[in-house]
C-alpha atoms as a PDB file:
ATOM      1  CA  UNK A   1     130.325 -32.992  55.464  1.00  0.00           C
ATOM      2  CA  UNK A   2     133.107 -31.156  54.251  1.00  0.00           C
ATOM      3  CA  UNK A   3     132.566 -32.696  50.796  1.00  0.00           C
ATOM      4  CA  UNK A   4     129.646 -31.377  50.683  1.00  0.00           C
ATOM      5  CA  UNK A   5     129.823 -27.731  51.771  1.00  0.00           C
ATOM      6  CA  UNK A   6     133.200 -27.572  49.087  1.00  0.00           C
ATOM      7  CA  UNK A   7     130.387 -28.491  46.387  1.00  0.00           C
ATOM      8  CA  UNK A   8     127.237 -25.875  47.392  1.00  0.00           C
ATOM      9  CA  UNK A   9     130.277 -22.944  47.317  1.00  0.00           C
ATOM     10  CA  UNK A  10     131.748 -24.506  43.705  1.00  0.00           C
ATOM     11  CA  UNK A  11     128.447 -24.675  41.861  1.00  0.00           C
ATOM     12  CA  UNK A  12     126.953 -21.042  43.078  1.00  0.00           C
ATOM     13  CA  UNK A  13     130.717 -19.325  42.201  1.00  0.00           C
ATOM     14  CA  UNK A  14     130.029 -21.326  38.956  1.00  0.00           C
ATOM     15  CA  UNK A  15     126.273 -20.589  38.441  1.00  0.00           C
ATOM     16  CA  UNK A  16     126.139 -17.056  39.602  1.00  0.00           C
ATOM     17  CA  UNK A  17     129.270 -16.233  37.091  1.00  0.00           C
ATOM     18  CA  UNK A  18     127.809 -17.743  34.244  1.00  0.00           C
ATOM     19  CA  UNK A  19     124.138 -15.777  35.013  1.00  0.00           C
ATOM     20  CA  UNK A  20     126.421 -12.521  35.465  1.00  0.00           C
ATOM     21  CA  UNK A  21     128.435 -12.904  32.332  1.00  0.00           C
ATOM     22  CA  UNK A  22     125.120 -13.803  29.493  1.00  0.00           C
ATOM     23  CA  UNK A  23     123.598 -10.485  31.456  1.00  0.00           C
ATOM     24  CA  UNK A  24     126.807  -8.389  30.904  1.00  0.00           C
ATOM     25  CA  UNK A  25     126.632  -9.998  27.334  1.00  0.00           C
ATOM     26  CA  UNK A  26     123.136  -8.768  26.545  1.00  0.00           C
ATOM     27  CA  UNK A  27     123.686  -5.307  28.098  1.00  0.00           C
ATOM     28  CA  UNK A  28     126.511  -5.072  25.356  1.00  0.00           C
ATOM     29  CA  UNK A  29     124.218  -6.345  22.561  1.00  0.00           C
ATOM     30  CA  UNK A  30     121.662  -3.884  23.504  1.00  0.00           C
ATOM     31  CA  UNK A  31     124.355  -1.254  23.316  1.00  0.00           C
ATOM     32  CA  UNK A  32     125.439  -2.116  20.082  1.00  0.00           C
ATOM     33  CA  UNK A  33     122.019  -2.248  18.626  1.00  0.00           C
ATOM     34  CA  UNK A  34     121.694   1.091  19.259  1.00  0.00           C
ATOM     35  CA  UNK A  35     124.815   2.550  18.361  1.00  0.00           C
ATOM     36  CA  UNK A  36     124.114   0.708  14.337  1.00  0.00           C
ATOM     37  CA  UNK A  37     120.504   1.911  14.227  1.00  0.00           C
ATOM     38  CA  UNK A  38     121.558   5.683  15.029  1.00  0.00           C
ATOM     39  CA  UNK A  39     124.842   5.620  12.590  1.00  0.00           C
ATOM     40  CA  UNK A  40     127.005   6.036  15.960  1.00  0.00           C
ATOM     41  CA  UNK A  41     130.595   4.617  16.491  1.00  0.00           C
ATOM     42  CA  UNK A  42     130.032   1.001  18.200  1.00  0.00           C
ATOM     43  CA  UNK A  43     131.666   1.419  21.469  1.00  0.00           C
ATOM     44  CA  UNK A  44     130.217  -0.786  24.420  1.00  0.00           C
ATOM     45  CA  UNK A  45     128.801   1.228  27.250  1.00  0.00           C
ATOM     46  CA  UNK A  46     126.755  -0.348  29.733  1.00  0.00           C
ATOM     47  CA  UNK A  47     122.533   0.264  28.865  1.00  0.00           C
ATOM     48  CA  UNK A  48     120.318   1.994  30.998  1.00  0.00           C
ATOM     49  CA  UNK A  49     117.377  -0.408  32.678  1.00  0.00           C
ATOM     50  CA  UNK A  50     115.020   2.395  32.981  1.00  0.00           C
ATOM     51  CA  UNK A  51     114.862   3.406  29.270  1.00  0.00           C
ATOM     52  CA  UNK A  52     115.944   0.334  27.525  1.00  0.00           C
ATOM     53  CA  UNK A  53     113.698  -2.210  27.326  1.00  0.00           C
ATOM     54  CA  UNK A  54     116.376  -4.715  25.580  1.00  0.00           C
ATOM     55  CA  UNK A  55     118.757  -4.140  28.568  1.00  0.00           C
ATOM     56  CA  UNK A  56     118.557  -7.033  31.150  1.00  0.00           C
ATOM     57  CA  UNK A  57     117.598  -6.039  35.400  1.00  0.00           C
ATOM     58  CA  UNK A  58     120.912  -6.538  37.327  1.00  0.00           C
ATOM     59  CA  UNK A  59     119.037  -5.984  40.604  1.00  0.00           C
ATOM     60  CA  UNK A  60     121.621  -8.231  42.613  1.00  0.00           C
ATOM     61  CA  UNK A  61     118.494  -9.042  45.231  1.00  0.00           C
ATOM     62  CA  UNK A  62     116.617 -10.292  42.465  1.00  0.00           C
ATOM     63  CA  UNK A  63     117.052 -14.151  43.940  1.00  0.00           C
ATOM     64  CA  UNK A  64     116.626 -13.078  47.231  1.00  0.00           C
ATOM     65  CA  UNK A  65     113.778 -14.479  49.224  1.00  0.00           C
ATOM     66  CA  UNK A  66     112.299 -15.392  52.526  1.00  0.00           C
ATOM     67  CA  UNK A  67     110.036 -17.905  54.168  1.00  0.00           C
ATOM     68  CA  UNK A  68     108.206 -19.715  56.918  1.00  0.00           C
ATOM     69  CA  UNK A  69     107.901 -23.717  57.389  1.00  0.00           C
ATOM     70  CA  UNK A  70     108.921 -26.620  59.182  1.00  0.00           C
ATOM     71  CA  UNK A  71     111.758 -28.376  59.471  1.00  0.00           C
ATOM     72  CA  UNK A  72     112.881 -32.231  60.570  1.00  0.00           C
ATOM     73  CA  UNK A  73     116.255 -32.508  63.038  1.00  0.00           C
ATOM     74  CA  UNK A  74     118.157 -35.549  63.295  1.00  0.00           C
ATOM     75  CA  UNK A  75     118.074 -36.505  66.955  1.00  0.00           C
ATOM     76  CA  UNK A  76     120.880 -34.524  68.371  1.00  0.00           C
ATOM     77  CA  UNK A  77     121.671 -36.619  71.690  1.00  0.00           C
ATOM     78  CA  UNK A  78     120.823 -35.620  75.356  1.00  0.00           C
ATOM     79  CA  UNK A  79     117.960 -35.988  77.110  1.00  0.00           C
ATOM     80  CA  UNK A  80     115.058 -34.468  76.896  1.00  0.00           C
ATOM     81  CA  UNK A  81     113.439 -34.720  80.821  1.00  0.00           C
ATOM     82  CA  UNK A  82     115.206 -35.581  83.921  1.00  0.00           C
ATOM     83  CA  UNK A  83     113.540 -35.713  87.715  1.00  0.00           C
ATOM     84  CA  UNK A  84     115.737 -36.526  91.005  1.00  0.00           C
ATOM     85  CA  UNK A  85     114.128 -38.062  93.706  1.00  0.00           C
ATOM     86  CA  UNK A  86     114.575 -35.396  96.743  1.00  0.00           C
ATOM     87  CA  UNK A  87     115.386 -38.054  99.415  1.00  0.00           C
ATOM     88  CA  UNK A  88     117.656 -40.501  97.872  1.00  0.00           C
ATOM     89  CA  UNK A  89     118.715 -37.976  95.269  1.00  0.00           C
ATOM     90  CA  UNK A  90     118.997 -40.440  92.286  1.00  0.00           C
ATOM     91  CA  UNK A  91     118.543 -39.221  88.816  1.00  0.00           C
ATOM     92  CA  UNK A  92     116.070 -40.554  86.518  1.00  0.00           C
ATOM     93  CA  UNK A  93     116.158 -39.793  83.006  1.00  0.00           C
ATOM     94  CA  UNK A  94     112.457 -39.790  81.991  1.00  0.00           C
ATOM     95  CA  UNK A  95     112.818 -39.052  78.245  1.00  0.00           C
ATOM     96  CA  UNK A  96     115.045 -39.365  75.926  1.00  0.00           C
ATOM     97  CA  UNK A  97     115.822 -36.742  72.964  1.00  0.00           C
ATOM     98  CA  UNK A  98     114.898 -37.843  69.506  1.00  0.00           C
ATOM     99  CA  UNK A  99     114.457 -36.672  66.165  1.00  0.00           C
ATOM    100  CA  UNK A 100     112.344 -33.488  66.469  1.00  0.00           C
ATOM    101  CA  UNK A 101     110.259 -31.110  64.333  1.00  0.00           C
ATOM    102  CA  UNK A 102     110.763 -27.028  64.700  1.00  0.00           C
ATOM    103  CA  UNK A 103     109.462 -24.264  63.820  1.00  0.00           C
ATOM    104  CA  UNK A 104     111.301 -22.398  60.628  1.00  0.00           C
ATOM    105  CA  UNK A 105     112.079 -18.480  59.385  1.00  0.00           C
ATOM    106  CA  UNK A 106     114.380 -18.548  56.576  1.00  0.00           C
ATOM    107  CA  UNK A 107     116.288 -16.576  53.860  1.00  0.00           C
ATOM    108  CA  UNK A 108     117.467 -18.760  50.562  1.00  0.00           C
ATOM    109  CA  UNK A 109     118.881 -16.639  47.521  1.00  0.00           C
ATOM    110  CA  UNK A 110     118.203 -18.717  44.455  1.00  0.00           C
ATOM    111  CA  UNK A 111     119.111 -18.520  40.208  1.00  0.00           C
ATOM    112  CA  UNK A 112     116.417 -19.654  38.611  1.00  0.00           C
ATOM    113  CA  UNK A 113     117.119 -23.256  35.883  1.00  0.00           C
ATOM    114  CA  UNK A 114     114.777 -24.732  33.627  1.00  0.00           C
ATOM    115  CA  UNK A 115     113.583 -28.180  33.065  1.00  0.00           C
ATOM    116  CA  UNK A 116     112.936 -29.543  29.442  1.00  0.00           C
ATOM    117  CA  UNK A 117     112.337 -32.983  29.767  1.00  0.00           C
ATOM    118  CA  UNK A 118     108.392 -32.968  28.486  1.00  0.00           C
ATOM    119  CA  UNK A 119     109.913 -32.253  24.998  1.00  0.00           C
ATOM    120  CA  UNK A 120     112.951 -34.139  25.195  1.00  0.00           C
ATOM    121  CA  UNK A 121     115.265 -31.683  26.029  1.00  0.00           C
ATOM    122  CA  UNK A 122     118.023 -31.138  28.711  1.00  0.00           C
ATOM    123  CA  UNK A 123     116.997 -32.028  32.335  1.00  0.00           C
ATOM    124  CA  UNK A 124     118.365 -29.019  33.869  1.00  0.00           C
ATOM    125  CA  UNK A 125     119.481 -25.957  31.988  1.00  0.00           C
ATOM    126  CA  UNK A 126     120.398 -22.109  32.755  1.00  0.00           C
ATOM    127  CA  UNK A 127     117.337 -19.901  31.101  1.00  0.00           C
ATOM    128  CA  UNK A 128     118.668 -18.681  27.458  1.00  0.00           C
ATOM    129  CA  UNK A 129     115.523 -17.034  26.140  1.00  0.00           C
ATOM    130  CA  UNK A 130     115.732 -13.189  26.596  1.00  0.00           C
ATOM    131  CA  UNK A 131     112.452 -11.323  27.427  1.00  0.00           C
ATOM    132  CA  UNK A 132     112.065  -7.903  26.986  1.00  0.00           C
ATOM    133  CA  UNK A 133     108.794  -7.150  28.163  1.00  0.00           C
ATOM    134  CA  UNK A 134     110.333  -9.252  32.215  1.00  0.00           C
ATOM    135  CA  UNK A 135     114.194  -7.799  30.949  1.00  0.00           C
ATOM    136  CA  UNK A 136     115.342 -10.973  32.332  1.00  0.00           C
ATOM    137  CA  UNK A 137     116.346 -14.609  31.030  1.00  0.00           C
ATOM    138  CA  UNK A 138     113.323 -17.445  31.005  1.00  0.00           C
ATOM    139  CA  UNK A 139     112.897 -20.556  30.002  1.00  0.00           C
ATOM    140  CA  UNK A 140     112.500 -21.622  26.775  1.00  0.00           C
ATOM    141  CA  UNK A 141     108.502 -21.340  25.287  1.00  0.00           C
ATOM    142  CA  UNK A 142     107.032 -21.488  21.773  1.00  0.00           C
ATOM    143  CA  UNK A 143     104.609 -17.970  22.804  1.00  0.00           C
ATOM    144  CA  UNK A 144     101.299 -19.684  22.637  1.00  0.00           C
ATOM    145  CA  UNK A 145     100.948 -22.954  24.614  1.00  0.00           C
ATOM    146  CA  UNK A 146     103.985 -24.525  25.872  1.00  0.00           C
ATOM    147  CA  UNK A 147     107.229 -23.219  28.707  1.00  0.00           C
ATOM    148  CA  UNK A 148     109.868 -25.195  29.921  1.00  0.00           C
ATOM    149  CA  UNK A 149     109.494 -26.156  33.642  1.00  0.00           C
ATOM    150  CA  UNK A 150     110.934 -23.528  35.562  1.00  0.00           C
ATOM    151  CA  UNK A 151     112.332 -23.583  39.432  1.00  0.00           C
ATOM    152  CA  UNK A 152     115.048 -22.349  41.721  1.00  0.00           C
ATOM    153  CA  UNK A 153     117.936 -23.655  43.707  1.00  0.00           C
ATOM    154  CA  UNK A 154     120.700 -22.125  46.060  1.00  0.00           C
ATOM    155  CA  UNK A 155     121.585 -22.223  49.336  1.00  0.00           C
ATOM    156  CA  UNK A 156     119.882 -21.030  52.920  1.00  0.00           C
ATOM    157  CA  UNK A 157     120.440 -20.037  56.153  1.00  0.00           C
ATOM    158  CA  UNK A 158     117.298 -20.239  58.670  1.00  0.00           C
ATOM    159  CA  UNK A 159     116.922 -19.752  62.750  1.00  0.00           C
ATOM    160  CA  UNK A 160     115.112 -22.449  64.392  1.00  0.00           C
ATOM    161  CA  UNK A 161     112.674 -23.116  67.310  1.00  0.00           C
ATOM    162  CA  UNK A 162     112.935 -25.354  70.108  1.00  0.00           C
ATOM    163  CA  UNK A 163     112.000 -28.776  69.034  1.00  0.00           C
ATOM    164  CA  UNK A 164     107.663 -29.069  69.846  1.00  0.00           C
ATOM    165  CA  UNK A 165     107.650 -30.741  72.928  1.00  0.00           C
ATOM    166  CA  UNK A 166     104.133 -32.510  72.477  1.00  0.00           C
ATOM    167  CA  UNK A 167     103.874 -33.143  76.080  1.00  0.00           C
ATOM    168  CA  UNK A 168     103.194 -29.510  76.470  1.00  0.00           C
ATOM    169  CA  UNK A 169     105.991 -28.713  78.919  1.00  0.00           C
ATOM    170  CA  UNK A 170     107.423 -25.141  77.560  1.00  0.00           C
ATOM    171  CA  UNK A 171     110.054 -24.898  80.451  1.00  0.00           C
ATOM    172  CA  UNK A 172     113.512 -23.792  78.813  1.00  0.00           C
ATOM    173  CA  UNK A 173     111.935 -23.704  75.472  1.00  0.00           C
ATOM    174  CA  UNK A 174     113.181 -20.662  73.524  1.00  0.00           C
ATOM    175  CA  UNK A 175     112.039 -19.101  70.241  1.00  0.00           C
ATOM    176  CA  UNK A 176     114.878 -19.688  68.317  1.00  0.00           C
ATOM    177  CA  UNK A 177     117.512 -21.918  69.788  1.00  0.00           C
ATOM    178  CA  UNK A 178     119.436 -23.267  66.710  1.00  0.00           C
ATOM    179  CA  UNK A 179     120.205 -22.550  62.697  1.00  0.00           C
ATOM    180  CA  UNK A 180     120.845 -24.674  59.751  1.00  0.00           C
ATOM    181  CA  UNK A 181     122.276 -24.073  56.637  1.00  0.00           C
ATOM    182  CA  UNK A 182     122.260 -25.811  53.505  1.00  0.00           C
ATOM    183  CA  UNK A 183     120.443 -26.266  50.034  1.00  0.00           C
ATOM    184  CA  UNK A 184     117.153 -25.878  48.738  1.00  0.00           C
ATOM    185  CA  UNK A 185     115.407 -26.173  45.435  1.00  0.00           C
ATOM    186  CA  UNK A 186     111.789 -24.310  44.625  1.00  0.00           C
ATOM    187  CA  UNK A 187     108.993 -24.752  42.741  1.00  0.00           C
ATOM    188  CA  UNK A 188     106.988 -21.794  41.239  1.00  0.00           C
ATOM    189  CA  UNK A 189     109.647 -19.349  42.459  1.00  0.00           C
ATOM    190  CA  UNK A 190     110.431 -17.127  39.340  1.00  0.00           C
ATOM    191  CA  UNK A 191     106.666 -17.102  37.427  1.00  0.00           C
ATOM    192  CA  UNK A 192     105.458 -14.357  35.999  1.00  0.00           C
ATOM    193  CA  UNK A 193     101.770 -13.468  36.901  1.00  0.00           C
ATOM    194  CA  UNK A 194      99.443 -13.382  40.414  1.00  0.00           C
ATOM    195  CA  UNK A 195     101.287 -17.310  40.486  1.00  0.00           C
ATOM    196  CA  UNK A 196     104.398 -15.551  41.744  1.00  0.00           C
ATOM    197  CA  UNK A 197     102.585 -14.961  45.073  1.00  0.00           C
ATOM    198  CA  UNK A 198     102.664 -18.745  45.961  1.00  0.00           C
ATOM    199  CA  UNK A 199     105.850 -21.013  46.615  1.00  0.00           C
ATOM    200  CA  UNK A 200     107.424 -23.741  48.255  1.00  0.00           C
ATOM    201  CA  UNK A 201     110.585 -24.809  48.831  1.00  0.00           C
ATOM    202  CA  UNK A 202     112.344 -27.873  50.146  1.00  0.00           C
ATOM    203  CA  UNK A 203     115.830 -28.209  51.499  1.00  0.00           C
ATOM    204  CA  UNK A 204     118.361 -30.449  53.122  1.00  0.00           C
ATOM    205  CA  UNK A 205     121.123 -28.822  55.676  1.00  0.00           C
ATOM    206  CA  UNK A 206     122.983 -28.990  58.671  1.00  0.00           C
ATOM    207  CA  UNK A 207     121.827 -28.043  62.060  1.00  0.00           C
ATOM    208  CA  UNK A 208     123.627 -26.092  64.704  1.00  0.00           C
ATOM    209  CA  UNK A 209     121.433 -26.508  68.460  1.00  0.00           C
ATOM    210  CA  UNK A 210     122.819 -24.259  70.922  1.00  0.00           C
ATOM    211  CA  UNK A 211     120.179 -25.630  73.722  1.00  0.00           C
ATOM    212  CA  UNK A 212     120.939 -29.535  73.798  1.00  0.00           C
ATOM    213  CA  UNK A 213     120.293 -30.641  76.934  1.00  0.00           C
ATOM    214  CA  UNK A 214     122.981 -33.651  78.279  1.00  0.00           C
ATOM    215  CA  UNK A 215     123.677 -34.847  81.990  1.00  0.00           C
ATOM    216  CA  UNK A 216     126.199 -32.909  83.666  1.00  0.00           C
ATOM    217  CA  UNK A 217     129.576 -34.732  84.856  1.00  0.00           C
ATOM    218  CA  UNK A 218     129.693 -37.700  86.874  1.00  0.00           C
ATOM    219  CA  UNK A 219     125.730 -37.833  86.593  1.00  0.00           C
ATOM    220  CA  UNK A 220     124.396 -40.987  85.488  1.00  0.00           C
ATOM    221  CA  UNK A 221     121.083 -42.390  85.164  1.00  0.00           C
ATOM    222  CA  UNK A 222     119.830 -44.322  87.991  1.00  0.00           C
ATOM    223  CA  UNK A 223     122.770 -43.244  90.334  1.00  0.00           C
ATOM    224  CA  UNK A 224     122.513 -40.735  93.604  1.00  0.00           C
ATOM    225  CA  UNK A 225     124.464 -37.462  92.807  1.00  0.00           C
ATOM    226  CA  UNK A 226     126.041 -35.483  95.171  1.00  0.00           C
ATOM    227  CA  UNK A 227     125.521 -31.837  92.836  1.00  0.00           C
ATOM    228  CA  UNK A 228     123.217 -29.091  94.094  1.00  0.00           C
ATOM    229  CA  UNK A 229     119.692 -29.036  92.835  1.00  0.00           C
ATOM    230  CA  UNK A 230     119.369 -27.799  89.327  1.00  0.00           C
ATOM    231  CA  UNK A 231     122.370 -28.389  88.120  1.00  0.00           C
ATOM    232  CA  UNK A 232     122.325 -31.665  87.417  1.00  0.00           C
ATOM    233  CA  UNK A 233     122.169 -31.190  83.647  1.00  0.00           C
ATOM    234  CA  UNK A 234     123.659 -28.615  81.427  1.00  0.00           C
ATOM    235  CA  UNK A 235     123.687 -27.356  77.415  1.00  0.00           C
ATOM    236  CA  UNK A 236     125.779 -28.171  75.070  1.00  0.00           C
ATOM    237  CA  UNK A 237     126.027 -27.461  71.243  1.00  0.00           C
ATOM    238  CA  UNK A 238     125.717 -30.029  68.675  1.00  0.00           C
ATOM    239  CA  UNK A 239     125.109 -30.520  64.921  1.00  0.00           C
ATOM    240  CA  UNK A 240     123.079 -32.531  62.922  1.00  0.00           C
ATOM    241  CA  UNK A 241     121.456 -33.285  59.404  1.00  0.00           C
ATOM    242  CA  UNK A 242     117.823 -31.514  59.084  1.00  0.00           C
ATOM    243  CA  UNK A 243     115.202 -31.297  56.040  1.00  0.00           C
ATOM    244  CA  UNK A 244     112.564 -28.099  55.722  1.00  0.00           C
ATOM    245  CA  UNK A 245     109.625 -27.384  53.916  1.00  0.00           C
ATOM    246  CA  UNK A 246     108.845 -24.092  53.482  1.00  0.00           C
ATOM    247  CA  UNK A 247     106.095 -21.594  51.871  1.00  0.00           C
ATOM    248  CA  UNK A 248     107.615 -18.144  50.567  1.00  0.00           C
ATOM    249  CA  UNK A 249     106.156 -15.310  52.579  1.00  0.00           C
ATOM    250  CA  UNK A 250     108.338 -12.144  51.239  1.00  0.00           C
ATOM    251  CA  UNK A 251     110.556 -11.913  48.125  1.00  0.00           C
ATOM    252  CA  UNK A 252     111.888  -8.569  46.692  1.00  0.00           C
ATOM    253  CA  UNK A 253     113.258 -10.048  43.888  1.00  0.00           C
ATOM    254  CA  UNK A 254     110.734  -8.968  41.046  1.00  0.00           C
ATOM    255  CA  UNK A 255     112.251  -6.988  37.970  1.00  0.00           C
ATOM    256  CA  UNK A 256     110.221  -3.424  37.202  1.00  0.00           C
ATOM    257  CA  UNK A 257     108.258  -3.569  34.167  1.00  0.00           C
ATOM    258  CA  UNK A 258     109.711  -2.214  31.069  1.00  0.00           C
ATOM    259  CA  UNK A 259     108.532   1.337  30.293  1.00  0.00           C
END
């Protein structure tokens, strides 16, 4: 687990600097272009967005996005129903917790890569091509006919329901009882066009349940207990793997248009 969280935090400190640095690079290129064409002394000054179309959007929110879904939990232990007979006072676990499907809100920030692989190029690749009329890297394309694949990855954080209990008992659900955090890779999430209205994402995570519902000491299944009423069992917090699917419902990440 630890492995893994060490390698999401490596490859965003390495993919955000090298997206940062080929921006800072054009803004300096832009700068320079300038500075020739008017006869002035090249110094490198950063461009202005709003008047230069050759200078690149450094909105930092630009990856920032957020969406709605479902997601799949790893069965977390506990129990998931327990009666006790009022006379003889024995417990009987009636249900057992299992893997369980929740409800999802999320926020993923993502850098957008490129896929080349229907013309024999690199599987995955940071966008090089600089476009002046989006002032932001995209995939590679020959104008006309043909783009490179392009999708997203990064990490997320989401809140999650209760698990759906489909016997239709609600008693001690709550609207958001646990998060998860992890990775997750979309498709369609930096077009340009009406397309950019419509996305989905899938990720992989860990899950943190807050409401996991376990016998309480010295309370066993099929045994009398001596504790009051209603406190037989008690929540804990555990953690767990979970995948999500999820369909982008807000992102604020679009570039203005060039003047």
């Amino acid at each position: 687990m630890n492995t893994f969280w060490k390698m999401c935090a490596a490859l965003c400190l390495v993919t955000s600097s090298q997206v940062t640095a080929r921006a800072q690079q054009t803004q300096q290129d832009a700068t320079a272009r300038q500075q020739q064409l008017t006869g002035q002394k090249t110094t490198v000054t950063p461009c202005n967005p709003t008047t230069d179309p050759h200078c690149p959007d450094m909105n930092p929110f630009r990856g920032l996005k957020f969406g709605l879904g479902v997601a799949y939990s790893s069965s977390l232990g506990g129990v998931g129903s327990v009666s006790v007979d009022p006379t003889t006072r024995v417990v009987h676990v009636t249900k057992q917790n299992a893997s369980a499907a929740r409800g999802v809100f999320e926020a993923h920030y993502f850098w957008e890569f490129c896929n080349a692989t229907n013309r024999g190029g690199a599987f995955i690749y940071i966008p090089s091509h600089y476009d002046t009329s989006t002032r932001k890297y995209e995939c590679w394309t020959d104008n006309a006919t043909y783009k490179d694949v392009s999708f997203g990855m990064g990490p997320f954080v989401s809140l999650n329901t209760s698990p759906f209990d489909t016997s239709g008992s609600s008693s001690g659900a709550k609207l958001f009882d646990s998060v998860g955090v992890g990775w997750m890779i979309g498709l369609n999430a930096f077009p340009t066009g009406p397309s950019g209205l419509h996305s989905l994402n899938f990720g992989v995570g860990a899950i943190i349940d807050t409401g996991v519902k376990v016998l309480s000491p010295g309370v066993m299944d099929g045994l009398p207990t001596t504790l009051p009423a209603g406190t037989e069992t008690r929540l804990v917090t555990k953690t767990g793997f979970m995948a999500l699917l999820t369909y982008k419902i807000v992102d604020i990440s679009s570039p203005s248009a060039a003047p």
